[in-house]
Each structure stands twice: as C-alpha cells, then as structure tokens.
PDB file of N, CA and C in Angstrom:
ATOM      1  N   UNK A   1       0.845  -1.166   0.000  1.00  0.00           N
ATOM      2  CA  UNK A   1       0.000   0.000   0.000  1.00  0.00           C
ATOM      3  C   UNK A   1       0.894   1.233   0.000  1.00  0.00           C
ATOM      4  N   UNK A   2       0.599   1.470  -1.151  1.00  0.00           N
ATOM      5  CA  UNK A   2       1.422   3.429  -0.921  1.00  0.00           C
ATOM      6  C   UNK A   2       1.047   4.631  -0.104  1.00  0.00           C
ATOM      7  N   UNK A   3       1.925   5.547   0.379  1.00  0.00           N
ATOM      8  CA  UNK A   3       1.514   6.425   1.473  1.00  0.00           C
ATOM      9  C   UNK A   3       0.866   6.753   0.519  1.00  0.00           C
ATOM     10  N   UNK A   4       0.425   7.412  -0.743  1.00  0.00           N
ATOM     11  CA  UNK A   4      -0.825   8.302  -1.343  1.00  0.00           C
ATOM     12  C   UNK A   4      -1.797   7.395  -1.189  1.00  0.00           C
ATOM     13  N   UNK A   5      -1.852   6.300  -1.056  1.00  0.00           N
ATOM     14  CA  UNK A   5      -3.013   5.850  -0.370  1.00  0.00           C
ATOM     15  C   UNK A   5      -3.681   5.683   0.888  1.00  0.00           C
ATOM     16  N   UNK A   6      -2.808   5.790   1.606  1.00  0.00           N
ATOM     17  CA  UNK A   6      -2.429   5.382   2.496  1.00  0.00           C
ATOM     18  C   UNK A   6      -3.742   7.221   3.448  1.00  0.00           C
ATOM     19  N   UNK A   7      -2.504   8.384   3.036  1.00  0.00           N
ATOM     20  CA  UNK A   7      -3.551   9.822   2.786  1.00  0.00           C
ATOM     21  C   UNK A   7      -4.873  10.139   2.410  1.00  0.00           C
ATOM     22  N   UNK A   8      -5.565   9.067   1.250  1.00  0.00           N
ATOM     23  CA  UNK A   8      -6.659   9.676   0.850  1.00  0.00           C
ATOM     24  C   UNK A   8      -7.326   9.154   1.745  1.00  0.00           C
ATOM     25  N   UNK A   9      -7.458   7.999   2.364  1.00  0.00           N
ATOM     26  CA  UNK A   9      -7.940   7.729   3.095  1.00  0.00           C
ATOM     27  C   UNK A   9      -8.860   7.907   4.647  1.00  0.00           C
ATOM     28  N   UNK A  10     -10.027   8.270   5.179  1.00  0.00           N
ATOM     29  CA  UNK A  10     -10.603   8.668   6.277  1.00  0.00           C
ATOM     30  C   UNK A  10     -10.418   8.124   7.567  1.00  0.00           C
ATOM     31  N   UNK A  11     -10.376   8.536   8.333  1.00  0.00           N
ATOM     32  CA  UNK A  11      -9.891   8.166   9.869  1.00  0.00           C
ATOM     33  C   UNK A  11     -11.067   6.708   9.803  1.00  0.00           C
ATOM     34  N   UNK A  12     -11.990   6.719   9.848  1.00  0.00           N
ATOM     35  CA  UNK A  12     -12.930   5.671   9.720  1.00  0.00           C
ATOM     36  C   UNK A  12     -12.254   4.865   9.038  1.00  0.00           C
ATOM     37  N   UNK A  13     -11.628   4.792   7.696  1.00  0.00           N
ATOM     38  CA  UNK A  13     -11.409   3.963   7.003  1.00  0.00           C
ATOM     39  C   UNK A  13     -10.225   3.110   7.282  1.00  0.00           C
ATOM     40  N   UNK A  14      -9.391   4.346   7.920  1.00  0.00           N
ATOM     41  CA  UNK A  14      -7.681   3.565   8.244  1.00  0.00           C
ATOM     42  C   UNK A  14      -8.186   2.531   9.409  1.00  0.00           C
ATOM     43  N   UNK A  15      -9.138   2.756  10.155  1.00  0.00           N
ATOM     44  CA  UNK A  15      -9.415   2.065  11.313  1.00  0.00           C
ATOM     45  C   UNK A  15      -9.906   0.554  10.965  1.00  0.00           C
ATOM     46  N   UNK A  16     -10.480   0.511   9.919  1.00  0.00           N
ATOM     47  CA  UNK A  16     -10.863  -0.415   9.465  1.00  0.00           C
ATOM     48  C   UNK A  16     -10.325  -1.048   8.686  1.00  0.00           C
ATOM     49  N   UNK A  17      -9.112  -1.099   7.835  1.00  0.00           N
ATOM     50  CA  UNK A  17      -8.224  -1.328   6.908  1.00  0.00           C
ATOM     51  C   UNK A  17      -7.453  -1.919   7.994  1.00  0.00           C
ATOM     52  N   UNK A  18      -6.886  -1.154   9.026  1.00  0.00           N
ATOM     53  CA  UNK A  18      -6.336  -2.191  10.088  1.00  0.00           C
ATOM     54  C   UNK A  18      -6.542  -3.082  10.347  1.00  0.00           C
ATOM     55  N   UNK A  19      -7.740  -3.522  10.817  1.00  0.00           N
ATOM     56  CA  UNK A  19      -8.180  -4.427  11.280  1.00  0.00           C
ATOM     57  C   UNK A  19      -8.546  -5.518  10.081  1.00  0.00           C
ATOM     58  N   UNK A  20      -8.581  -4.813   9.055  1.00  0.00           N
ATOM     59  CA  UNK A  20      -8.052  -6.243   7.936  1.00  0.00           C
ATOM     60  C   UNK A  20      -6.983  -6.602   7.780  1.00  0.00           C
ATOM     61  N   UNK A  21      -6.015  -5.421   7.427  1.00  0.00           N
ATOM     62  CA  UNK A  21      -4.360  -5.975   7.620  1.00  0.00           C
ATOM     63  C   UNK A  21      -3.952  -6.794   8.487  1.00  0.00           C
ATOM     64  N   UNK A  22      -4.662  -6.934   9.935  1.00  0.00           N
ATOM     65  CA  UNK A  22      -4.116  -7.693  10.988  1.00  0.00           C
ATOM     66  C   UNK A  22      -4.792  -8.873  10.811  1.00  0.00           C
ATOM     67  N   UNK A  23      -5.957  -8.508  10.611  1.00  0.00           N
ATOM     68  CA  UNK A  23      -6.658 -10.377  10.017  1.00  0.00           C
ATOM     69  C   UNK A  23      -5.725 -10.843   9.115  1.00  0.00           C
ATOM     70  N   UNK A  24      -5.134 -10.056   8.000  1.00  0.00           N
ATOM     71  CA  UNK A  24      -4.540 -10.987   6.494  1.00  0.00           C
ATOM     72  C   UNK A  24      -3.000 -11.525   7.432  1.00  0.00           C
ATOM     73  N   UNK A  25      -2.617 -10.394   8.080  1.00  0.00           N
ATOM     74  CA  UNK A  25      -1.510 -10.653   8.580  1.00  0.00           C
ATOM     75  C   UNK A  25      -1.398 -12.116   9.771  1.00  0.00           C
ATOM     76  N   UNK A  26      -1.961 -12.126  10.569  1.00  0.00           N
ATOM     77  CA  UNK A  26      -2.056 -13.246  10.995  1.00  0.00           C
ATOM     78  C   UNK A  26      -3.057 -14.937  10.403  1.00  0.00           C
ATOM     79  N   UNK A  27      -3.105 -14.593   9.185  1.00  0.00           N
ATOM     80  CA  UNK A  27      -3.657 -16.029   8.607  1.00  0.00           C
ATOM     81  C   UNK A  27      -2.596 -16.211   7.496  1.00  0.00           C
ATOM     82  N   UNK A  28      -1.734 -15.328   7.057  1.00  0.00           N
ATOM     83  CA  UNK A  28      -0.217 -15.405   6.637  1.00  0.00           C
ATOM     84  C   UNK A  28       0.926 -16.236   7.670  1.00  0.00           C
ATOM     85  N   UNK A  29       0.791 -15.248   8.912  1.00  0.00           N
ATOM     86  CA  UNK A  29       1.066 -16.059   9.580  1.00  0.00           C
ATOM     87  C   UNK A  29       1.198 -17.784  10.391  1.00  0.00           C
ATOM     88  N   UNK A  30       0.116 -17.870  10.350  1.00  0.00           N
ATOM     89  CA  UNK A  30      -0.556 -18.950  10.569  1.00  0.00           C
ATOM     90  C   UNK A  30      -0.551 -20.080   9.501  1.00  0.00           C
ATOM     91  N   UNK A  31      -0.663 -19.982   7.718  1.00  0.00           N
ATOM     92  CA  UNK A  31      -0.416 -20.548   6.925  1.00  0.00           C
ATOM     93  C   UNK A  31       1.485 -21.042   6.993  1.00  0.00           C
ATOM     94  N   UNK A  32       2.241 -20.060   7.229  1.00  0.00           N
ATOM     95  CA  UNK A  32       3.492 -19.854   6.913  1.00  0.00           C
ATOM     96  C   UNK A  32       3.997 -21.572   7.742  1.00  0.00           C
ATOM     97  N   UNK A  33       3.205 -21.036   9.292  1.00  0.00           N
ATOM     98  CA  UNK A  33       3.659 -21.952  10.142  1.00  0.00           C
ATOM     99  C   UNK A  33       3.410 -23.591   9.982  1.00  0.00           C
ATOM    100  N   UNK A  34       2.047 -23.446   9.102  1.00  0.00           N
ATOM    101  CA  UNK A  34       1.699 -24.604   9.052  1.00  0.00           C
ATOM    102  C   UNK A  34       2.826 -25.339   7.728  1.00  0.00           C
ATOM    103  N   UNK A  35       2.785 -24.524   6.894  1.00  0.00           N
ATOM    104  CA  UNK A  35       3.689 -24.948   5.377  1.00  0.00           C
ATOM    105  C   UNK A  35       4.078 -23.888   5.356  1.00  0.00           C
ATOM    106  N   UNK A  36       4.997 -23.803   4.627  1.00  0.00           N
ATOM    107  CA  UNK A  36       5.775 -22.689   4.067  1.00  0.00           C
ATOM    108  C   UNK A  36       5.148 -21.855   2.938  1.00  0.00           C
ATOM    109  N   UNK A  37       5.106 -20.577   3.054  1.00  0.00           N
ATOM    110  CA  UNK A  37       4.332 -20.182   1.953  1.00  0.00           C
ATOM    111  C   UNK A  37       5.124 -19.472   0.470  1.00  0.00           C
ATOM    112  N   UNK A  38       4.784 -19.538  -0.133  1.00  0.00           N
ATOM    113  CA  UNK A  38       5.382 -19.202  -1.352  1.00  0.00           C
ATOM    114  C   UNK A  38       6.862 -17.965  -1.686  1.00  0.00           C
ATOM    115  N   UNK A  39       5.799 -17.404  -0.748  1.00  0.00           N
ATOM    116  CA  UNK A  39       6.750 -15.732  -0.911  1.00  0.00           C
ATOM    117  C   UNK A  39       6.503 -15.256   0.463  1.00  0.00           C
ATOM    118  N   UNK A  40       7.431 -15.890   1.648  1.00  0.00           N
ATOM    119  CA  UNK A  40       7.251 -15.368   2.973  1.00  0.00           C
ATOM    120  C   UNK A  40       7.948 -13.731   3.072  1.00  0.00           C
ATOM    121  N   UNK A  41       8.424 -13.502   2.092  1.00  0.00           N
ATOM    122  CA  UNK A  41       8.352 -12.123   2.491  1.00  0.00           C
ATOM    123  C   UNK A  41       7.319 -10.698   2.319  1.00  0.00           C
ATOM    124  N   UNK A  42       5.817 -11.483   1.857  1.00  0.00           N
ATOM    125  CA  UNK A  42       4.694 -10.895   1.843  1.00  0.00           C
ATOM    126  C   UNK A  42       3.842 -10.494   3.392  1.00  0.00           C
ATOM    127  N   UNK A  43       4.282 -11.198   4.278  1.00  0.00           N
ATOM    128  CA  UNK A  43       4.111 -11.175   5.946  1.00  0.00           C
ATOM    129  C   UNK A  43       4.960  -9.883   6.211  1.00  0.00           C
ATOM    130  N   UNK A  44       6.261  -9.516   5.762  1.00  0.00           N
ATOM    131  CA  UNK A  44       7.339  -8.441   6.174  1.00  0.00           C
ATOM    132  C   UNK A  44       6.184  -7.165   5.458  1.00  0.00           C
ATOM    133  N   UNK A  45       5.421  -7.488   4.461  1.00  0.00           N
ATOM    134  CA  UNK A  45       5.067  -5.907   3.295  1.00  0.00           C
ATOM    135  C   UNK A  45       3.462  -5.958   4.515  1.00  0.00           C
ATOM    136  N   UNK A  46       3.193  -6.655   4.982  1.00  0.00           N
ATOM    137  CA  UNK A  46       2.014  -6.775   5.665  1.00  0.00           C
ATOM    138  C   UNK A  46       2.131  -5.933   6.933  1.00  0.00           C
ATOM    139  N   UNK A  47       3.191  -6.198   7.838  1.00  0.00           N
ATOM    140  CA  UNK A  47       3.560  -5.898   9.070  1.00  0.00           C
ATOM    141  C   UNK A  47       3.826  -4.889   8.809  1.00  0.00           C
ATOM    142  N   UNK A  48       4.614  -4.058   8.009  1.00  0.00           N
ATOM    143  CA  UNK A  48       5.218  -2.934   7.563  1.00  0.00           C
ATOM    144  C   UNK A  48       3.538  -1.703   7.236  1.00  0.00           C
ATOM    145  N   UNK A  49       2.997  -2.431   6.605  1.00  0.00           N
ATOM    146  CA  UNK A  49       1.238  -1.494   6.117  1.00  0.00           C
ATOM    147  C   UNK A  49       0.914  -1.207   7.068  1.00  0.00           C
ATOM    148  N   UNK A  50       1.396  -2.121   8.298  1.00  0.00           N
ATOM    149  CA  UNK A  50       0.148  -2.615   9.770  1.00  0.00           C
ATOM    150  C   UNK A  50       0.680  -0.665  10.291  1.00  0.00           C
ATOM    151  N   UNK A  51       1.376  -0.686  10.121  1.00  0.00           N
ATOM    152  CA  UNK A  51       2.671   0.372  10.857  1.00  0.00           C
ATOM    153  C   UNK A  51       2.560   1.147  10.186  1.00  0.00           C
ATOM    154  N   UNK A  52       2.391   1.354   8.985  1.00  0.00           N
ATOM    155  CA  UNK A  52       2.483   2.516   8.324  1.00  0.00           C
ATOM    156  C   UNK A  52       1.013   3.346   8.698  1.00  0.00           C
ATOM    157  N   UNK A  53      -0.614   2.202   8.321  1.00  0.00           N
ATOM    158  CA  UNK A  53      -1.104   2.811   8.697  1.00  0.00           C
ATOM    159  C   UNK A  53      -1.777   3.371  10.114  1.00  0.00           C
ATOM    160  N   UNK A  54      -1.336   2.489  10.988  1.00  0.00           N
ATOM    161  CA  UNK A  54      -1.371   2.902  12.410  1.00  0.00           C
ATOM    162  C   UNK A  54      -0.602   4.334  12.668  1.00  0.00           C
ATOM    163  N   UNK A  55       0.506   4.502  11.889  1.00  0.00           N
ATOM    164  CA  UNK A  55       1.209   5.692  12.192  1.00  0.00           C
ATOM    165  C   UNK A  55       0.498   7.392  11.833  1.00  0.00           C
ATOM    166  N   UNK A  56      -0.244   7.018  10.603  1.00  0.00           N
ATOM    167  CA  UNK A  56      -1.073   7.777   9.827  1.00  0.00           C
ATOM    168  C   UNK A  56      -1.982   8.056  10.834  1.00  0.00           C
ATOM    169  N   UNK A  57      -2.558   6.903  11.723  1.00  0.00           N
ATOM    170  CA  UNK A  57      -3.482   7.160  12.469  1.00  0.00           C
ATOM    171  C   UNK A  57      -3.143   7.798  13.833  1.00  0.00           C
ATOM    172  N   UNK A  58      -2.343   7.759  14.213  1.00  0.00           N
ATOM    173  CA  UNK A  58      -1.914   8.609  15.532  1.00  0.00           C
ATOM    174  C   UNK A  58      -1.248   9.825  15.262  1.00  0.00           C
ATOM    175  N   UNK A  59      -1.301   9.867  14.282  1.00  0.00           N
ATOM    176  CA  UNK A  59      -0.623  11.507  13.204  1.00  0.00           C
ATOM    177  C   UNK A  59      -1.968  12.088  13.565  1.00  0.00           C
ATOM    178  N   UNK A  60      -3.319  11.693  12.934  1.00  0.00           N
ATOM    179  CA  UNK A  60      -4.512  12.562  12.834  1.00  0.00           C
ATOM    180  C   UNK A  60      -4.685  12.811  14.560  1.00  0.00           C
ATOM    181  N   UNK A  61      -4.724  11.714  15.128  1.00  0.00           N
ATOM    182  CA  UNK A  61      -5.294  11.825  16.373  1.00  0.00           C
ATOM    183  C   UNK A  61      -4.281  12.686  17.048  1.00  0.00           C
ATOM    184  N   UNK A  62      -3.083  13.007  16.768  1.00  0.00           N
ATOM    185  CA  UNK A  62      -2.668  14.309  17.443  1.00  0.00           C
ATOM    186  C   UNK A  62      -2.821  15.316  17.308  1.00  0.00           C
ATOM    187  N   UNK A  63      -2.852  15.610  16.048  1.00  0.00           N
ATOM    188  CA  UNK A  63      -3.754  17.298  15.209  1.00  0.00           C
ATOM    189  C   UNK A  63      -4.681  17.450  15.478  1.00  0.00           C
ATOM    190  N   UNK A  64      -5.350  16.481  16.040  1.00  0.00           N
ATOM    191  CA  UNK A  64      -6.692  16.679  16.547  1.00  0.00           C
ATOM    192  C   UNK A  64      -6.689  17.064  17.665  1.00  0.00           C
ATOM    193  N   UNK A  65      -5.756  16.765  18.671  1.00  0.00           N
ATOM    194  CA  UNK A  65      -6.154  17.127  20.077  1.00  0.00           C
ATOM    195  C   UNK A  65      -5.137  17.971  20.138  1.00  0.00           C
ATOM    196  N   UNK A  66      -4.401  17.879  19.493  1.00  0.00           N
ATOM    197  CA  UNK A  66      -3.413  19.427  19.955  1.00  0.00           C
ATOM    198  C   UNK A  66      -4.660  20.548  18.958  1.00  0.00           C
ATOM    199  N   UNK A  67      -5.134  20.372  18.014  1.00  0.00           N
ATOM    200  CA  UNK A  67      -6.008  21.830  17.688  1.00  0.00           C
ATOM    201  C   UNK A  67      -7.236  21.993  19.131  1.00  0.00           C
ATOM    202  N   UNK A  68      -7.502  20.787  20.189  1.00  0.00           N
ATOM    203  CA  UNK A  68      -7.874  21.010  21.282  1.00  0.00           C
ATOM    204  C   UNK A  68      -7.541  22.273  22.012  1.00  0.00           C
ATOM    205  N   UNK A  69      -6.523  21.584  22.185  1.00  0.00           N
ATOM    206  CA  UNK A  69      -5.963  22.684  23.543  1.00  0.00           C
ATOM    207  C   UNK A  69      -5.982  24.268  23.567  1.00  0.00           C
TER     208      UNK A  69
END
C-alpha cells in the first residue's frame, strides 16, 4: 500500500483497513507456520502497512487534540 493511499484515506477507514491488515496478517502467519508459503516475504510488506497505517493514524489523532488545547 502506498503512502498516497495510504492519505486519501478517512480516519474511519484507516481504522478499518487495520483491522483487515491484521486479520490478512495473521492467517499469513498462521499458513506460513503450518507450510511454508510461497513468498514469505509478503508477511514483512504486511507488518510494515500494519505500521504505516497505524502511524497515519496517531498523526490525525494528534492534530486533533493538539487543535484542542
């Protein structure tokens, strides 16, 4: 996933995109362990999204509460 995608994206949406990344990411996981999977370095581009867009997401949630104060 590219950061320009990563941007257009709505706080609603990153929240929810997470929580698929972490589903895909742990049934990658979980396949890997059972057999080896084809291209285990698709788990590394997974973990890496997980992070990228979590990061995106605590970016907004600080602009947000610092325009609080």
């Amino acid at each position: 996933m590219k950061n320009s995608e990563i941007l257009s994206l709505s706080a609603e949406e990153l929240t929810a995109r997470i929580g698929e990344e972490r589903n895909n990411l742990t049934k990658l996981k979980f396949a890997h362990a059972v057999s080896a999977i084809e291209n285990p370095t698709r788990i590394t581009k997974v973990r890496k999204d997980v992070a990228r867009l979590n990061t995106e997401l605590t970016k907004r949630k600080a602009a947000a509460n610092s325009g609080k104060e």
